[in-house]
N, C-alpha and C. Protein backbone atom coordinates (compact mmCIF):
# COMPACT_ATOMS: atom_id res chain seq x y z
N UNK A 1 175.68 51.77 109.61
CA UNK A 1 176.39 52.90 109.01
C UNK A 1 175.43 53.70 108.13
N UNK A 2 175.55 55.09 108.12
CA UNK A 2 175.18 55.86 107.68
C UNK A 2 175.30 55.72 105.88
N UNK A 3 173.80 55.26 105.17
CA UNK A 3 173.80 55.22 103.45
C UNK A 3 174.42 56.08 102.80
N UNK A 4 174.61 57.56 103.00
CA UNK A 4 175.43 58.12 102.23
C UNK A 4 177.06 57.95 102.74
N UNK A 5 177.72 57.49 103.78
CA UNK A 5 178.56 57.39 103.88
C UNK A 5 179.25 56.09 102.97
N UNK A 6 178.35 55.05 102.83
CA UNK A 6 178.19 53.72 102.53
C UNK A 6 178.75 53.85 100.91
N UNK A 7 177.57 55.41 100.22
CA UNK A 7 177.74 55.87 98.89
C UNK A 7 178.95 56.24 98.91
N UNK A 8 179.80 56.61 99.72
CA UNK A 8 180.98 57.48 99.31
C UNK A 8 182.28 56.48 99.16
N UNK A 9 181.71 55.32 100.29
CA UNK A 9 183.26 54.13 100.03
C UNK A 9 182.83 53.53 98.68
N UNK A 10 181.64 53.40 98.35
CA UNK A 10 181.48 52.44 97.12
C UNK A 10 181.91 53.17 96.21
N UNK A 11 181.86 54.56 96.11
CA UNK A 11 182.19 55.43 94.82
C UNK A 11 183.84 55.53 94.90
N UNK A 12 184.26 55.20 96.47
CA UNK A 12 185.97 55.16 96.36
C UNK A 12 186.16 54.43 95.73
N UNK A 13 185.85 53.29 96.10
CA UNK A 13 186.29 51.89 95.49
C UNK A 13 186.24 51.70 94.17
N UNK A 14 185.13 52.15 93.13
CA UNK A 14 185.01 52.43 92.36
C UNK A 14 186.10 53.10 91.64
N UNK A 15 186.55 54.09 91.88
CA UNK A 15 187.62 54.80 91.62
C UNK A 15 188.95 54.43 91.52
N UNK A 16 189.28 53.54 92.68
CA UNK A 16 190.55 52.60 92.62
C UNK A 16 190.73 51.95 92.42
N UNK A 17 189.38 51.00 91.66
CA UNK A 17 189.55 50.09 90.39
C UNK A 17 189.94 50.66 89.59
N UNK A 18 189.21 51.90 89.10
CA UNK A 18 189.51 52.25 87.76
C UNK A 18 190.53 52.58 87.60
N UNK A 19 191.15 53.24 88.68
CA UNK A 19 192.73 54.08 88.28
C UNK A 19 193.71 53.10 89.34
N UNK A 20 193.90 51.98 88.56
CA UNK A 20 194.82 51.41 89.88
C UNK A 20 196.20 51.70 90.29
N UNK A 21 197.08 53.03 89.07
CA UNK A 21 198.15 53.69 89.28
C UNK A 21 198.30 54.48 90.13
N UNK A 22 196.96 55.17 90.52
CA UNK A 22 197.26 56.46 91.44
C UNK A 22 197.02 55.61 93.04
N UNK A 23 197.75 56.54 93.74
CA UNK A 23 197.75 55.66 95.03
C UNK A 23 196.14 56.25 95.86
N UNK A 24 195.93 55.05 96.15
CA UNK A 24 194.48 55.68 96.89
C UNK A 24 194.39 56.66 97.64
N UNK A 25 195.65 57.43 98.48
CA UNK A 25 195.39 58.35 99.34
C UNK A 25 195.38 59.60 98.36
N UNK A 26 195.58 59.53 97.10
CA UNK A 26 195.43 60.89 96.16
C UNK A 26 194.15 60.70 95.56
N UNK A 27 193.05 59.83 96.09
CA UNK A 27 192.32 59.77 95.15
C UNK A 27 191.02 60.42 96.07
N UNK A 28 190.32 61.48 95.51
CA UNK A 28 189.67 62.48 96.74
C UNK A 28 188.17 61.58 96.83
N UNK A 29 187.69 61.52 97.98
CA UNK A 29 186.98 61.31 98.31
C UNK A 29 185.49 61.72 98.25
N UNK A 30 184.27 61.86 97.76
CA UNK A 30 183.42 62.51 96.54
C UNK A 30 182.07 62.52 97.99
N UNK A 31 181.51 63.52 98.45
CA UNK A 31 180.88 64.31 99.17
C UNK A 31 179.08 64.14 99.26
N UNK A 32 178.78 63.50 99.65
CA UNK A 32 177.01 63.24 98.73
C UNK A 32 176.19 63.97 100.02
N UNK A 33 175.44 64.28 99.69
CA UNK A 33 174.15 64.94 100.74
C UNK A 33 172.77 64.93 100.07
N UNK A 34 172.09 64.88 100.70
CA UNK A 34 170.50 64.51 100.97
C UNK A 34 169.75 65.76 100.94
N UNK A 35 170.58 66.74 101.48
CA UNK A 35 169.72 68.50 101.80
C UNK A 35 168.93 68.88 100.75
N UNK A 36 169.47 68.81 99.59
CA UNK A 36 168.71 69.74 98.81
C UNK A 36 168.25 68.45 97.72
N UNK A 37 166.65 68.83 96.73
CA UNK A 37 166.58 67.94 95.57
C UNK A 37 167.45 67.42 94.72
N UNK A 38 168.57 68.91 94.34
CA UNK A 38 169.65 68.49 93.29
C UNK A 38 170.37 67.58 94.09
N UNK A 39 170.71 67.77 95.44
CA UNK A 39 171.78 66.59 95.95
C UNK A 39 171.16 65.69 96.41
N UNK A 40 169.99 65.25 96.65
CA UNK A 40 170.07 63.63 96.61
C UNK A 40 169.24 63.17 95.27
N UNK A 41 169.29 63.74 94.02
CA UNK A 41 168.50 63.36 92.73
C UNK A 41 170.18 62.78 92.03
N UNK A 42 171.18 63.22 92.73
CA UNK A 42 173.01 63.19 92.07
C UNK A 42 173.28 62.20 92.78
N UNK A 43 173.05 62.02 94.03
CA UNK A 43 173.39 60.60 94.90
C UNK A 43 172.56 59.42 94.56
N UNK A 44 171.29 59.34 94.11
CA UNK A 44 170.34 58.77 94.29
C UNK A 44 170.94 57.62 92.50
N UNK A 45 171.12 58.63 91.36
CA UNK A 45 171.78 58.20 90.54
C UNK A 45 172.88 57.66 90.09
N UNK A 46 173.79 58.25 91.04
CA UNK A 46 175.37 57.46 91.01
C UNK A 46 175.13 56.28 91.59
N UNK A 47 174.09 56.21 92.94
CA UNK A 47 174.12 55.01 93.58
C UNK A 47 173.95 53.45 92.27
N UNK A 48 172.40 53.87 91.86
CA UNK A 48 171.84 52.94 90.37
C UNK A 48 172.79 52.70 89.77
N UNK A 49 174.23 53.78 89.66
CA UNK A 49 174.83 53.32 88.23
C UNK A 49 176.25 52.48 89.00
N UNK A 50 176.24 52.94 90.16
CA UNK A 50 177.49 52.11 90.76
C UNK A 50 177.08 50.64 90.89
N UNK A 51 175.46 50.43 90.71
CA UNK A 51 175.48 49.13 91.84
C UNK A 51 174.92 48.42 90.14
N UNK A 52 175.41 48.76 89.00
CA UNK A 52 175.14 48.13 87.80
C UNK A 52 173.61 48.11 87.05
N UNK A 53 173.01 49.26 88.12
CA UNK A 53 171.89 49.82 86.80
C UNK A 53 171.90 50.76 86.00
N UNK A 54 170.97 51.14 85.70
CA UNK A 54 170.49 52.58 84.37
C UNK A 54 169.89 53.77 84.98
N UNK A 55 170.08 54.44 85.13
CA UNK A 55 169.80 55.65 85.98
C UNK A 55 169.62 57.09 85.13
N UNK A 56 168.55 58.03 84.67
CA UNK A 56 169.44 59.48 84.95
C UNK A 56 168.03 59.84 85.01
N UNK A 57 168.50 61.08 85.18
CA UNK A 57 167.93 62.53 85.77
C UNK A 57 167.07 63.05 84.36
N UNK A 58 165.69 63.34 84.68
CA UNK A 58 164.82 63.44 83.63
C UNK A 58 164.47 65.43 84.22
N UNK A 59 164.43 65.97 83.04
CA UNK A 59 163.75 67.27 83.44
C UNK A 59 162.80 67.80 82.06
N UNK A 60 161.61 67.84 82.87
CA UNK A 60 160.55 68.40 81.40
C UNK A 60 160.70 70.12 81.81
N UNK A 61 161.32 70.84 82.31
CA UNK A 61 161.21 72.11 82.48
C UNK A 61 161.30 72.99 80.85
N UNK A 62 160.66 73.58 80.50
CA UNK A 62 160.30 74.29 79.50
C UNK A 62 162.09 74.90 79.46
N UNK A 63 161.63 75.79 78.51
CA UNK A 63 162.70 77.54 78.50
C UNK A 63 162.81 78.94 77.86
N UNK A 64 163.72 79.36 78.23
CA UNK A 64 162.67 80.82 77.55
C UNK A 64 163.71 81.16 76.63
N UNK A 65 162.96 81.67 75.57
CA UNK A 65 163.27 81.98 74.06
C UNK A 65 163.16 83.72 73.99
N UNK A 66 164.78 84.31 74.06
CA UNK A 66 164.65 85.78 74.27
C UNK A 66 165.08 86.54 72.96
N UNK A 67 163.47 87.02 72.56
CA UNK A 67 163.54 87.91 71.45
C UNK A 67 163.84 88.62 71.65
N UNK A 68 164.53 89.91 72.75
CA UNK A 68 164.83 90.75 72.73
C UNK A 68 166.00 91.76 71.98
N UNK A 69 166.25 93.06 71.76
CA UNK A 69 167.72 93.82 70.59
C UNK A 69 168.12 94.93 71.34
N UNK A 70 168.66 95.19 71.46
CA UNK A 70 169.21 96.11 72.26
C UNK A 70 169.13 97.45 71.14
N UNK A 71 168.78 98.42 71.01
CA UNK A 71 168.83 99.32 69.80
C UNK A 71 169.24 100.79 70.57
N UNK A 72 169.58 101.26 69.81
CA UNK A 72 170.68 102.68 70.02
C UNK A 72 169.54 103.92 69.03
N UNK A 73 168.99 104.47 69.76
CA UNK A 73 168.00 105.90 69.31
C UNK A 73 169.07 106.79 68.52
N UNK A 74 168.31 108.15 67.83
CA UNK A 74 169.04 108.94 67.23
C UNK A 74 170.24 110.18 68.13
N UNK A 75 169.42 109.77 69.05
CA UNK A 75 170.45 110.27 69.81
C UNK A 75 171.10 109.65 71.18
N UNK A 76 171.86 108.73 70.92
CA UNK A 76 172.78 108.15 71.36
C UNK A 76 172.02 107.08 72.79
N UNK A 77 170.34 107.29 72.92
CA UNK A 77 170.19 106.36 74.02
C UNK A 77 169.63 104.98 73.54
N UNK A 78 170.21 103.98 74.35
CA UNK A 78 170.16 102.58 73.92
C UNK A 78 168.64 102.03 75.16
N UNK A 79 168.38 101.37 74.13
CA UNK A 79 167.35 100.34 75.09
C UNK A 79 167.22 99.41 74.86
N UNK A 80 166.21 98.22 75.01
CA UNK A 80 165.79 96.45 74.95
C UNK A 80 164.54 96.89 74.40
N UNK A 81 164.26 96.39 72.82
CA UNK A 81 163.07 96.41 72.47
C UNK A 81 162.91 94.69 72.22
N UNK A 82 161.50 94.27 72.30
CA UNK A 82 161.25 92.66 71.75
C UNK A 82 160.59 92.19 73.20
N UNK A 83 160.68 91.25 73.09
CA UNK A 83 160.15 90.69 73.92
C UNK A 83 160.51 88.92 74.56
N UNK A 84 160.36 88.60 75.82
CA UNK A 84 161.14 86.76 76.04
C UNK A 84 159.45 86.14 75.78
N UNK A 85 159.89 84.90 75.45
CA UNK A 85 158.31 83.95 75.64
C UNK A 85 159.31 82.79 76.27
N UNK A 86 158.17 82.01 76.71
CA UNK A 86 158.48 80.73 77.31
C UNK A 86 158.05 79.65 76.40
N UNK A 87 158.88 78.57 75.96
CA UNK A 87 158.36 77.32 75.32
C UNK A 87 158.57 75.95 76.78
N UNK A 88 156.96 75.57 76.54
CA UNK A 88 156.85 74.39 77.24
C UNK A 88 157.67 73.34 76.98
N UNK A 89 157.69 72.38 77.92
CA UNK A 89 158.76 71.06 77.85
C UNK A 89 158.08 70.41 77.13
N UNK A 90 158.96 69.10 76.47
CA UNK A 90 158.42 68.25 75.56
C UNK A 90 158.11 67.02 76.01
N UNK A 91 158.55 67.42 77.71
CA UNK A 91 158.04 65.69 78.23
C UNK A 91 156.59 65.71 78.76
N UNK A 92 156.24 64.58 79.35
CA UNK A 92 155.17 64.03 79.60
C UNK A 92 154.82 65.25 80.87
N UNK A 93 153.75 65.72 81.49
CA UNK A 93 153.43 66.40 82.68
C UNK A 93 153.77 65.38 83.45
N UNK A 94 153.96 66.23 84.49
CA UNK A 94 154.45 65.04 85.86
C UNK A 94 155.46 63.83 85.89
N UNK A 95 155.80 64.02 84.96
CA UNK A 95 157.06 62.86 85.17
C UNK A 95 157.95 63.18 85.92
N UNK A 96 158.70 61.83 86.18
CA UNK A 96 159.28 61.74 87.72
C UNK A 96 160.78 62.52 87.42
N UNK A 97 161.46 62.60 88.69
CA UNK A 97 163.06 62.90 88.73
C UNK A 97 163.83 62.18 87.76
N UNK A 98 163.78 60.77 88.48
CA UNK A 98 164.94 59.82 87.81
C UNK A 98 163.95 59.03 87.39
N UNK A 99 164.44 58.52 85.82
CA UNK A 99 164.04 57.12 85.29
C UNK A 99 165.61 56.24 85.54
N UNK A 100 164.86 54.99 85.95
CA UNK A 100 165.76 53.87 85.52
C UNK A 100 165.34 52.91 85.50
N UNK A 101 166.37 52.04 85.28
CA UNK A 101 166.31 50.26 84.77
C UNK A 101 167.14 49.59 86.08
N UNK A 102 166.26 48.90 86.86
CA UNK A 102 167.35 48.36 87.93
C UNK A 102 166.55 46.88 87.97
N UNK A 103 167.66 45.75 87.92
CA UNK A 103 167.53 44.48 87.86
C UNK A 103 166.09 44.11 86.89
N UNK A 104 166.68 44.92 85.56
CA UNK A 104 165.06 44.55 84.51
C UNK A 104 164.02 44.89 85.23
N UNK A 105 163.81 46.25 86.22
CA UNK A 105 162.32 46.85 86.12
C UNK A 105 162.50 48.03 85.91
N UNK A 106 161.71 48.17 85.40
CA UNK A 106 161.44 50.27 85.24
C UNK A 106 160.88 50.85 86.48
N UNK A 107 161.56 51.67 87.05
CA UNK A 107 161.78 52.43 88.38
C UNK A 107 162.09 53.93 88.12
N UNK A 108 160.47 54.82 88.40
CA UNK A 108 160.42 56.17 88.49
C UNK A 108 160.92 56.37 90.02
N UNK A 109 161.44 57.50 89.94
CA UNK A 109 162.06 58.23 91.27
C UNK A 109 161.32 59.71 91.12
N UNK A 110 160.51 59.65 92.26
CA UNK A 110 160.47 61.40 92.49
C UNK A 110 161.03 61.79 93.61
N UNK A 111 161.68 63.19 93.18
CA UNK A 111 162.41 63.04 94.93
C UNK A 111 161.47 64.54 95.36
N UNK A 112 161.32 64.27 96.26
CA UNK A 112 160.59 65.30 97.24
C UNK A 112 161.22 65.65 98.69
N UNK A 113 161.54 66.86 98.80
CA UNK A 113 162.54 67.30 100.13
C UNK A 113 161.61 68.59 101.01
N UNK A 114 161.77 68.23 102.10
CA UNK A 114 160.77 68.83 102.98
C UNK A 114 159.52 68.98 103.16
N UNK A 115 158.49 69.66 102.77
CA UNK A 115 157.39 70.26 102.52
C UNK A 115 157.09 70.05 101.23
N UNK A 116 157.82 69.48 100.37
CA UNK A 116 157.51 69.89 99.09
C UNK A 116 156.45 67.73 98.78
N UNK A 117 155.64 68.33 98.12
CA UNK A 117 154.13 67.50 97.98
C UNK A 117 153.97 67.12 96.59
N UNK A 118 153.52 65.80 95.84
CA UNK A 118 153.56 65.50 94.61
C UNK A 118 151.74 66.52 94.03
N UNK A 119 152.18 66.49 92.86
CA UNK A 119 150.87 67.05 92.46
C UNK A 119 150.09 66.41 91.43
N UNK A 120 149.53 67.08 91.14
CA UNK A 120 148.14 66.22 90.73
C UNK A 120 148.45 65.28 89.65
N UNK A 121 149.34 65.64 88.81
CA UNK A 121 149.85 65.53 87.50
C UNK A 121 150.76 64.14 87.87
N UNK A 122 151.75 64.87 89.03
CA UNK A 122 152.89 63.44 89.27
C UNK A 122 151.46 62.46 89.95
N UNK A 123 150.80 62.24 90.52
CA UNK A 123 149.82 61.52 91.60
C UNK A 123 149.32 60.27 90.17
N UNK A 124 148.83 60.86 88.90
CA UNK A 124 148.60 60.40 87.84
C UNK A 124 149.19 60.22 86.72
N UNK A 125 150.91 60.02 86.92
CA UNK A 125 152.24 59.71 86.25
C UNK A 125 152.18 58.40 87.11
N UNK A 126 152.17 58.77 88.39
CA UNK A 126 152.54 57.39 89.23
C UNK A 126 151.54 56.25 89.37
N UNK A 127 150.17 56.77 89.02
CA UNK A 127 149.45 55.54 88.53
C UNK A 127 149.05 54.98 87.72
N UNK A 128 149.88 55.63 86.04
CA UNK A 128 150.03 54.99 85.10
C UNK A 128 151.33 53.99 85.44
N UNK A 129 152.35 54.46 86.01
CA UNK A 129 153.52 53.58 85.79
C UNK A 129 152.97 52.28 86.40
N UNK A 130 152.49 52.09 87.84
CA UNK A 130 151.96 51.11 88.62
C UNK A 130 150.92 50.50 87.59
N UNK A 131 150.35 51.24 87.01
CA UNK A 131 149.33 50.38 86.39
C UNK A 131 149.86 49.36 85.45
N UNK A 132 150.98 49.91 84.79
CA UNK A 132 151.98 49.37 83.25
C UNK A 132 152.83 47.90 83.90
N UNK A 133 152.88 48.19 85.35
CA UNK A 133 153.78 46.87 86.16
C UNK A 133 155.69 47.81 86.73
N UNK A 134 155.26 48.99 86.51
CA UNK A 134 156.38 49.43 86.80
C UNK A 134 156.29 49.86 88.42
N UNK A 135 157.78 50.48 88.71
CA UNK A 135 157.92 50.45 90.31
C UNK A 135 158.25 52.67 90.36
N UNK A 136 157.08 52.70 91.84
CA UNK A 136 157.05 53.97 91.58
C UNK A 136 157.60 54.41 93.20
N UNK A 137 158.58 55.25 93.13
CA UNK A 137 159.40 55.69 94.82
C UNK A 137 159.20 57.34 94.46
N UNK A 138 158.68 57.03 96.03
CA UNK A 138 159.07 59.32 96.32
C UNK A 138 160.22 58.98 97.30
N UNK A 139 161.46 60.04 97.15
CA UNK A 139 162.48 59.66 97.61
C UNK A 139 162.48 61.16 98.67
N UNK A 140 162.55 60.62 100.14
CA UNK A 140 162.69 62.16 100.53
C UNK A 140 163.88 62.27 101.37
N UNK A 141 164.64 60.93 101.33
CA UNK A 141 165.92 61.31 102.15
C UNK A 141 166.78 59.97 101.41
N UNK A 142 168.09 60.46 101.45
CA UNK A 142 168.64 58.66 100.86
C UNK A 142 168.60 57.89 101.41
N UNK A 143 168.82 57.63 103.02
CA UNK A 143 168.43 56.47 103.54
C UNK A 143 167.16 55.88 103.50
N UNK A 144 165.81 56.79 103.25
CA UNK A 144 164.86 55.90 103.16
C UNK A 144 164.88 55.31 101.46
N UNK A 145 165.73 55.76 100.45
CA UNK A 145 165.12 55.33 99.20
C UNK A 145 166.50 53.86 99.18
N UNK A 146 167.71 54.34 100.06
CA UNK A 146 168.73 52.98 99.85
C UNK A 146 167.84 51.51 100.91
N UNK A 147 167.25 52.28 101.60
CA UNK A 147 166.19 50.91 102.27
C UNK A 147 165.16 50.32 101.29
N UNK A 148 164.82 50.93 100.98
CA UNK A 148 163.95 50.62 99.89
C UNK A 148 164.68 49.69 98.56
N UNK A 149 165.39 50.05 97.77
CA UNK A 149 166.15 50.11 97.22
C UNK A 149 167.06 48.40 97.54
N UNK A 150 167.38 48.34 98.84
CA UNK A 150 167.57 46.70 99.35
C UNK A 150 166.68 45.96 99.93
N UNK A 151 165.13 46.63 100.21
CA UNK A 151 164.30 45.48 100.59
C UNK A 151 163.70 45.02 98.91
N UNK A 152 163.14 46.37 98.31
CA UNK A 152 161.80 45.95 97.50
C UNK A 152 162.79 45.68 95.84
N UNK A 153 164.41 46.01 95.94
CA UNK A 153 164.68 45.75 94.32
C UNK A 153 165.77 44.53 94.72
């Protein structure tokens, strides 16, 4: 059977523990896909936290800080004076997608979808973690990271 399908009964089940009043056929059925980074970095995490680990979603992405004012001239025309800057992130370069804790190891997740290639920065995130005794996955589809995931944890 298909791993994300696998994700979706475990997350039922899940559900009809928790709410054992509502009858299971009202209880909707929760959708996971692999296509894009955001959707399997959301599957990849519910999975960790359903199956009783520590899981989340890490983002060092900076953001932008907009000085800009809108000001009104003497005669009635308005414009944007000021200016946006960008402030860098406060995390580490290259750190991974997901951190977690699964069966007491520390387990970076990068997820990478299609074409898309680790860089220099993640290449030397991932060989500090290996070096420290930690466990390092590029995740590029869920079935290869739930294989993984039941051979190597």
């Amino acid at each position: 059977m298909n791993a994300l399908k696998l994700l979706a009964e475990q997350s039922l089940e899940t559900k009809r523990l928790r709410y054992p009043t509502i009858k299971p056929e009202y209880i909707p059925l929760t959708k996971y896909s692999d296509k894009t980074a955001n959707d399997l970095t959301k599957a990849i995490v519910e999975f960790i936290q359903l199956n009783g680990g520590q899981a989340e979603r890490i983002s060092n992405m900076g953001r932008v800080v907009d000085g800009r004012k809108r000001v009104t001239d003497t005669i009635g025309r308005t414009k944007m004076i000021g200016s946006m800057t960008w402030i860098k992130g406060s995390g580490k370069n290259g750190t991974a997608d997901i951190s977690a804790t699964i069966k007491g190891k520390s387990v970076k997740i990068e997820v990478k979808i299609g074409k898309d290639r680790q860089s220099e920065a993640q290449m030397d995130y991932q060989n500090e973690v290996e070096r420290a005794g930690g466990v390092y996955f590029i995740a590029k589809d869920f079935q290869s990271f739930y294989d993984f995931y039941n051979s190597e944890l």
